[in-house]
N, C-alpha and C. Protein backbone atom coordinates (compact mmCIF):
# COMPACT_ATOMS: atom_id res chain seq x y z
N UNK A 1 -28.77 -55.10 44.89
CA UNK A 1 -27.74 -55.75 44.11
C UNK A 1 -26.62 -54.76 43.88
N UNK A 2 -25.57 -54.81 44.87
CA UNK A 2 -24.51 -54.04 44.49
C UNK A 2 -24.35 -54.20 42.81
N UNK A 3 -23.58 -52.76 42.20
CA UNK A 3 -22.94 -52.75 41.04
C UNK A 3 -24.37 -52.80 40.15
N UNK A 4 -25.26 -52.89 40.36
CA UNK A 4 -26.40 -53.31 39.06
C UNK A 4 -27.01 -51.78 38.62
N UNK A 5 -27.36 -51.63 37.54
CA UNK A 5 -28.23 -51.03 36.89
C UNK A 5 -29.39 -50.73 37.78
N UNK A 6 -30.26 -49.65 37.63
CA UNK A 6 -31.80 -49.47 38.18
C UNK A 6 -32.35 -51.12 37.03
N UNK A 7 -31.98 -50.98 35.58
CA UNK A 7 -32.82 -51.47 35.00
C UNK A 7 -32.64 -53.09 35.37
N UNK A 8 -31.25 -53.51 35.18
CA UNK A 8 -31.07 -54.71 35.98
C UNK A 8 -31.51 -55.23 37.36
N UNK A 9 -31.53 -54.45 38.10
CA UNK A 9 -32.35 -54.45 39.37
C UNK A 9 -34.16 -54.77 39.52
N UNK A 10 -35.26 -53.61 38.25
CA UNK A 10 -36.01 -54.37 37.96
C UNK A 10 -36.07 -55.54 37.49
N UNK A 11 -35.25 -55.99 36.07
CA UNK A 11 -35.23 -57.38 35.60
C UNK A 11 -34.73 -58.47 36.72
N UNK A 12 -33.97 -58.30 37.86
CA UNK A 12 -33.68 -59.34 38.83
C UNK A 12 -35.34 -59.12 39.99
N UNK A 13 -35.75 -58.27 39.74
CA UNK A 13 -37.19 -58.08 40.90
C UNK A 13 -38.12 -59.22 39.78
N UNK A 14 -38.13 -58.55 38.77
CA UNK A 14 -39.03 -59.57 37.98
C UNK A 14 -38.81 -61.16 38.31
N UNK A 15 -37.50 -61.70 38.26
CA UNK A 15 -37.09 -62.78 38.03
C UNK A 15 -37.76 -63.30 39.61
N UNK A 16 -37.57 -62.76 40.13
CA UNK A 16 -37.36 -63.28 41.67
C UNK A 16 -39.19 -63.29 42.09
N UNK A 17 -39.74 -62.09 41.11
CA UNK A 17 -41.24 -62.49 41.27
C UNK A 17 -41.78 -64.14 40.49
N UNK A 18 -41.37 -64.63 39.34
CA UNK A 18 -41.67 -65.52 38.80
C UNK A 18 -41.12 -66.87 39.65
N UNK A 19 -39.69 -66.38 40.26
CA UNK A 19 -39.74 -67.61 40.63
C UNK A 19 -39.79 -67.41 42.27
N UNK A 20 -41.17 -66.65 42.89
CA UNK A 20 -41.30 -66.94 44.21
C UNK A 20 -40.33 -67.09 44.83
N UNK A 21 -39.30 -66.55 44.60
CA UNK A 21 -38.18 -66.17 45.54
C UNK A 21 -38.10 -64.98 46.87
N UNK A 22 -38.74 -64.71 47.62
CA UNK A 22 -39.04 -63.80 47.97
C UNK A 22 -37.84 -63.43 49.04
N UNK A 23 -37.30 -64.11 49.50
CA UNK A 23 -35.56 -63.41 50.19
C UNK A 23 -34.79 -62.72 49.39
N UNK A 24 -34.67 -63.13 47.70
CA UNK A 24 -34.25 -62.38 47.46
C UNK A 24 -35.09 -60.63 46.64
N UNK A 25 -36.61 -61.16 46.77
CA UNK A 25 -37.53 -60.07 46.22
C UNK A 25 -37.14 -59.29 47.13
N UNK A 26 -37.05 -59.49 48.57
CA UNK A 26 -37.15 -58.44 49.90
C UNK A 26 -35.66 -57.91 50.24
N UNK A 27 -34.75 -58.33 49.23
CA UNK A 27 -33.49 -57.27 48.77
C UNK A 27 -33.81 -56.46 47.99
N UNK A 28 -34.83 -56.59 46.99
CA UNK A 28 -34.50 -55.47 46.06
C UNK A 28 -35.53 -54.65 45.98
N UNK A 29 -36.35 -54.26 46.82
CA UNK A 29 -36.99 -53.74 47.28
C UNK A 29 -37.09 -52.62 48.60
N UNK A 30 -37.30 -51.21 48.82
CA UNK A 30 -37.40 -50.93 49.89
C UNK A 30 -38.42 -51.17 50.95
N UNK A 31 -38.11 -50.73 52.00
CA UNK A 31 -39.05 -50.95 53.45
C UNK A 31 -40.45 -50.32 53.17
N UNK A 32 -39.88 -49.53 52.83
CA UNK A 32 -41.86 -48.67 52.25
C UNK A 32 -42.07 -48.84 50.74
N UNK A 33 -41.78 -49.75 50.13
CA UNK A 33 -42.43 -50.15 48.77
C UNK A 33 -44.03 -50.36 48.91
N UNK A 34 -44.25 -49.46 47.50
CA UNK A 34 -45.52 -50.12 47.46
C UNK A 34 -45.56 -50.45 45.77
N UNK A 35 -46.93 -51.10 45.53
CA UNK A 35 -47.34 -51.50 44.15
C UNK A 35 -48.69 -51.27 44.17
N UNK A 36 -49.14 -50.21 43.37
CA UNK A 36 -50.53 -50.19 43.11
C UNK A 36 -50.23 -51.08 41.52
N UNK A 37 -51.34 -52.23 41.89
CA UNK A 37 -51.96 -53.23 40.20
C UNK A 37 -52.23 -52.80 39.37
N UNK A 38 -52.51 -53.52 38.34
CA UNK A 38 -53.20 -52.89 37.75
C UNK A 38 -54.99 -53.20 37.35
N UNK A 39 -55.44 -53.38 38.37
CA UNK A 39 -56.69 -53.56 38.90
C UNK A 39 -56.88 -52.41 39.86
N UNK A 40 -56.00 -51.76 40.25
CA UNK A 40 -55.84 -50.52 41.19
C UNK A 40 -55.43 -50.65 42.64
N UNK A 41 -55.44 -52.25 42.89
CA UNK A 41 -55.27 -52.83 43.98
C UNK A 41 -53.86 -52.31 44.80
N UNK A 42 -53.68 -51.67 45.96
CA UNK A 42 -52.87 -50.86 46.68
C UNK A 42 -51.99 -52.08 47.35
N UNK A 43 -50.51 -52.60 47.50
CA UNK A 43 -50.09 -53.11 48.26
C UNK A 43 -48.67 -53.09 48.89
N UNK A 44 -48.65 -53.01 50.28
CA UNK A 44 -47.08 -52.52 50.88
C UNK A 44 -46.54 -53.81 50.31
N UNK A 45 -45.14 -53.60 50.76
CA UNK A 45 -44.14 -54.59 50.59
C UNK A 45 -44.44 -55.72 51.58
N UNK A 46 -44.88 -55.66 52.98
CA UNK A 46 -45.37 -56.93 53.25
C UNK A 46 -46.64 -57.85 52.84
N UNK A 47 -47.47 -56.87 52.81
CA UNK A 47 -48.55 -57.31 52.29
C UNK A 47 -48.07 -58.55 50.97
N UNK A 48 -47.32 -57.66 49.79
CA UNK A 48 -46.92 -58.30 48.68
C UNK A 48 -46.14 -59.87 49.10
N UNK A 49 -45.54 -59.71 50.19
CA UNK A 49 -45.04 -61.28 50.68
C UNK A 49 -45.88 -61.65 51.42
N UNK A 50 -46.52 -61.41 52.13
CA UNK A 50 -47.65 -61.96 52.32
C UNK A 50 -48.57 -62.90 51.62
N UNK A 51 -49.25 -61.66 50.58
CA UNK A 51 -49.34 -62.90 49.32
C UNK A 51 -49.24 -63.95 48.73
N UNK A 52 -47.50 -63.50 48.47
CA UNK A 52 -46.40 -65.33 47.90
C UNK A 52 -46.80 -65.85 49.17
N UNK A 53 -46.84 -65.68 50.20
CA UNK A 53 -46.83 -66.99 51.12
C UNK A 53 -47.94 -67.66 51.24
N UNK A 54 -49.72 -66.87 50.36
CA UNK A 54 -50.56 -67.58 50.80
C UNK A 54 -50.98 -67.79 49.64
N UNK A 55 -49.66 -67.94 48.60
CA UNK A 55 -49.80 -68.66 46.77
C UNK A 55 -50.00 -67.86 45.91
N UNK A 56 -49.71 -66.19 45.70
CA UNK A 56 -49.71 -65.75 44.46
C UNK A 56 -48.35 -66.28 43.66
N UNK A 57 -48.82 -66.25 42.40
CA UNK A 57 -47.66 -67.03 41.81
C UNK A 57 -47.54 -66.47 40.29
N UNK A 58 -46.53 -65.39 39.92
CA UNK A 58 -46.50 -65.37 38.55
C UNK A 58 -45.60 -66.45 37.82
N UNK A 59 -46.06 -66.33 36.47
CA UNK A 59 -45.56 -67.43 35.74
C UNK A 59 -44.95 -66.83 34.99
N UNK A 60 -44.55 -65.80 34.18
CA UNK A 60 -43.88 -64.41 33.60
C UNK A 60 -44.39 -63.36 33.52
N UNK A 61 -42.88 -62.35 33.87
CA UNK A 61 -42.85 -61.26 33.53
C UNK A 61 -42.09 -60.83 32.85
N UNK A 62 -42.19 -60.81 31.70
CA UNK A 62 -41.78 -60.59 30.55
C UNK A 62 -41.49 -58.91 29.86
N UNK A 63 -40.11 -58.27 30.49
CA UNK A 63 -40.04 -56.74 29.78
C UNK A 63 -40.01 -56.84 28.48
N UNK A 64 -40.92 -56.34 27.84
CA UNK A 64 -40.84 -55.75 26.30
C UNK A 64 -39.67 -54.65 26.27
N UNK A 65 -40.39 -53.55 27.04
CA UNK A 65 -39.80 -52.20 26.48
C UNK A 65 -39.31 -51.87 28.40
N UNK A 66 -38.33 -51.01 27.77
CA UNK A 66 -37.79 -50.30 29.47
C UNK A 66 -36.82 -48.99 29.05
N UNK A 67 -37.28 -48.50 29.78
CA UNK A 67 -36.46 -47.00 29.53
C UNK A 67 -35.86 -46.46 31.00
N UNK A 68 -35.10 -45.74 31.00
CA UNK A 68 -34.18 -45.17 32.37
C UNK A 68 -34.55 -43.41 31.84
N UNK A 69 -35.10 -42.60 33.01
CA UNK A 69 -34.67 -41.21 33.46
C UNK A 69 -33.91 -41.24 34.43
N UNK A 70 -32.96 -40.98 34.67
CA UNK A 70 -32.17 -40.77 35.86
C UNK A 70 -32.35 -39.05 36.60
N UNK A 71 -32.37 -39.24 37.37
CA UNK A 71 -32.43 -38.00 38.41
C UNK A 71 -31.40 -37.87 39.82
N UNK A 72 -31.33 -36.66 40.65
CA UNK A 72 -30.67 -36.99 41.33
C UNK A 72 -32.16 -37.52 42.49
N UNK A 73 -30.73 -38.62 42.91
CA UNK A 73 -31.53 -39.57 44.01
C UNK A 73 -32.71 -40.45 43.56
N UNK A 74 -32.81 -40.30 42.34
CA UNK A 74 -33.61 -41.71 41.89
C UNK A 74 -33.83 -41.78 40.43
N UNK A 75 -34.27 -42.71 39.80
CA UNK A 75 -34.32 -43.04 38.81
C UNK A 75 -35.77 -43.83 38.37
N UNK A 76 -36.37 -43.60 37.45
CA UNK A 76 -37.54 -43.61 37.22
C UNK A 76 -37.54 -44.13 35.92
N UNK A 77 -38.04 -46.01 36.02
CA UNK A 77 -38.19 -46.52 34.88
C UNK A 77 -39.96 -46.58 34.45
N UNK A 78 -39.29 -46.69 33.21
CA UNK A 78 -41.04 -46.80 32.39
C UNK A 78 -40.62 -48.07 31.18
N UNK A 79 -42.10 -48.82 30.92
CA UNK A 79 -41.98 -49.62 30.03
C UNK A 79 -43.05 -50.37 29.66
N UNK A 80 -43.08 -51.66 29.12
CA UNK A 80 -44.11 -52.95 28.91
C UNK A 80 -43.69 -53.90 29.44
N UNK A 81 -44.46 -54.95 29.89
CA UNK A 81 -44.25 -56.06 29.95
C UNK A 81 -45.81 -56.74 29.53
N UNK A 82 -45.33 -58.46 29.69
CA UNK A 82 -46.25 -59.16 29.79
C UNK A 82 -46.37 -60.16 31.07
N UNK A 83 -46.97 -59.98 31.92
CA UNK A 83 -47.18 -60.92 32.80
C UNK A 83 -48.52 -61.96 32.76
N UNK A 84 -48.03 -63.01 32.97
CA UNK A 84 -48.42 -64.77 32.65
C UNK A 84 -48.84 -64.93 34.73
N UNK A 85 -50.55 -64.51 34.87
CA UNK A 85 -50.68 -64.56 36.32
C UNK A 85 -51.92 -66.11 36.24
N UNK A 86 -52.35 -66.11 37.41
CA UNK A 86 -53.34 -67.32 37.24
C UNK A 86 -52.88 -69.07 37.79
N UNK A 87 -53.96 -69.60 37.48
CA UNK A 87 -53.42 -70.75 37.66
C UNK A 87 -52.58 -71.57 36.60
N UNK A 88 -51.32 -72.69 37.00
CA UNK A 88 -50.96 -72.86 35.89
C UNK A 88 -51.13 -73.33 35.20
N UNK A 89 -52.59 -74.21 35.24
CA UNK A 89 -52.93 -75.11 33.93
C UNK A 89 -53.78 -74.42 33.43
N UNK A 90 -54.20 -72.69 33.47
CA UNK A 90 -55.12 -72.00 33.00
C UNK A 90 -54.46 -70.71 33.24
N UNK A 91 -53.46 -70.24 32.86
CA UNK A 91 -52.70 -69.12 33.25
C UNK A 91 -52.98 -68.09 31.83
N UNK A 92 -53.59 -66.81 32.54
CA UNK A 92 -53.78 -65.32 31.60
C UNK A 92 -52.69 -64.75 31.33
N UNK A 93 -52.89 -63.82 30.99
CA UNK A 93 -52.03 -62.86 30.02
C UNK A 93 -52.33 -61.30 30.01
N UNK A 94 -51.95 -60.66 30.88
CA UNK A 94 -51.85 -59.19 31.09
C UNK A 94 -50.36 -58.20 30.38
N UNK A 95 -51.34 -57.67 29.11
CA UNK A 95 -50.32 -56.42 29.16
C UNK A 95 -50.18 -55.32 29.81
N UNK A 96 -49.38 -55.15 30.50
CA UNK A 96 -48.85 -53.58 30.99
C UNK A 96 -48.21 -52.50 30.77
N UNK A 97 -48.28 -51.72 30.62
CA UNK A 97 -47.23 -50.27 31.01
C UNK A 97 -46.76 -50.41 32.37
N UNK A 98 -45.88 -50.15 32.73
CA UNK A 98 -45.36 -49.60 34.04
C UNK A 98 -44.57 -48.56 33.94
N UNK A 99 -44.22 -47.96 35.81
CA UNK A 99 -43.52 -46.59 35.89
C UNK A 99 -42.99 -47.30 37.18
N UNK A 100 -41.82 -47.28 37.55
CA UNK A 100 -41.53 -47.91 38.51
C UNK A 100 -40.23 -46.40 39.47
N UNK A 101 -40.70 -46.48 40.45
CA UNK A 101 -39.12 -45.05 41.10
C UNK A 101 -38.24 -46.32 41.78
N UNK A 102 -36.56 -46.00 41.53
CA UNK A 102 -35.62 -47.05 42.02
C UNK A 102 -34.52 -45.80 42.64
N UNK A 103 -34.52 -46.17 44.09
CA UNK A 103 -33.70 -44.91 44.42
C UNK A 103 -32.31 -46.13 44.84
N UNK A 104 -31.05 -45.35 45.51
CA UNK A 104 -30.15 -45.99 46.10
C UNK A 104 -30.18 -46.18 47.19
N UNK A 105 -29.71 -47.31 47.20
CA UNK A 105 -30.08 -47.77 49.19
C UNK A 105 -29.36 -49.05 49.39
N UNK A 106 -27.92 -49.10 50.31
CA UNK A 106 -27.59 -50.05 50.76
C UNK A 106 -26.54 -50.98 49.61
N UNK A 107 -26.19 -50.06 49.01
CA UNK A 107 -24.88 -49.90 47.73
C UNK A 107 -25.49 -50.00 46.58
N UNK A 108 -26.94 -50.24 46.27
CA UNK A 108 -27.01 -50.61 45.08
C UNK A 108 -28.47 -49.64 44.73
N UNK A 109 -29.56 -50.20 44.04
CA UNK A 109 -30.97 -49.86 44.08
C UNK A 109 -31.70 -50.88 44.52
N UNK A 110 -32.55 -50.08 44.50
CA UNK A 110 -33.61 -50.83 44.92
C UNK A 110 -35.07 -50.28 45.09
N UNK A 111 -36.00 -51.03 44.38
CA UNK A 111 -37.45 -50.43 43.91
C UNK A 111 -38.52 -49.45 45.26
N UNK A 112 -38.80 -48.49 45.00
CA UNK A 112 -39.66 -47.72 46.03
C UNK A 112 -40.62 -47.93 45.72
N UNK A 113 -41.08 -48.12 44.79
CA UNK A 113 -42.63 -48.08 43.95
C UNK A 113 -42.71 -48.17 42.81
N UNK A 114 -43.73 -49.25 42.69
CA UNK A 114 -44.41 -49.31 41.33
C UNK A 114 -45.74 -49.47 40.58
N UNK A 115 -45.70 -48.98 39.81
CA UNK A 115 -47.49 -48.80 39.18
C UNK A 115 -47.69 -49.52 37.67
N UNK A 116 -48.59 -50.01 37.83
CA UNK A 116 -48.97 -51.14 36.72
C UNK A 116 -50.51 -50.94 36.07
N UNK A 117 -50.68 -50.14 35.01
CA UNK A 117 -51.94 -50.07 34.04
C UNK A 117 -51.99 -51.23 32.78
N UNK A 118 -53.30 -51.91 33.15
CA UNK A 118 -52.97 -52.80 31.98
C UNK A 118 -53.74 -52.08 30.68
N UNK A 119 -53.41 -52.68 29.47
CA UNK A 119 -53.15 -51.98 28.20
C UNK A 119 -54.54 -52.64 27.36
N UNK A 120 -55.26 -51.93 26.52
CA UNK A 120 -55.95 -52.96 26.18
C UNK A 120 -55.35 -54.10 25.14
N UNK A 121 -56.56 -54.46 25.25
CA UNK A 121 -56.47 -56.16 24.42
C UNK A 121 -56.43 -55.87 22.94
């Protein structure tokens, strides 16, 4: 997303995860993204569309908290959310921490990696 924030850039990745948008997930994302879960579960960026295509489906992701370190050549957010995963007439509720690296690429940012510990209950 030309002109955007690292942090705006996650909040448009989020958005685009809830609503299974994945043309525009696979903008804001790099070629070697990955996401370790927070189940520990390891997954590239195709893999992760992969997925949406064979029905993962969040229902929110919800940032609580988000913070920016900036560095040179990347930027490294940390925060909470709540993500709403599952089916939707029986959909859970995972809190997280995350740490996400958003470097520049292609005028704007865009996510390299992210890691997701869920928090207890």
């Amino acid at each position: 997303m030309a002109g955007a924030t690292p942090s705006e850039t996650l909040r448009a990745w989020a958005a685009a995860n809830v609503a299974a948008d994945m043309a525009t997930w696979g903008t804001l994302v790099t070629d070697s993204f990955t996401y370790v879960h927070s189940n520990s579960n390891f997954e590239t960026k195709q893999q992760v569309m992969d997925a949406f295509a064979a029905g993962r489906r969040y229902h929110g992701w919800d940032i609580r908290e988000l913070a920016e370190r900036a560095y040179e050549g990347c930027t490294i957010l940390t925060g909470t959310a709540a993500l709403t995963v599952g089916r939707a007439e029986a959909p859970s509720i995972l809190n997280i921490r995350f740490t996400s690296t958003v470097v520049p690429e292609a005028g704007g940012w865009r996510l390299a990696a992210l890691q997701t510990t869920r928090l207890p209950d």
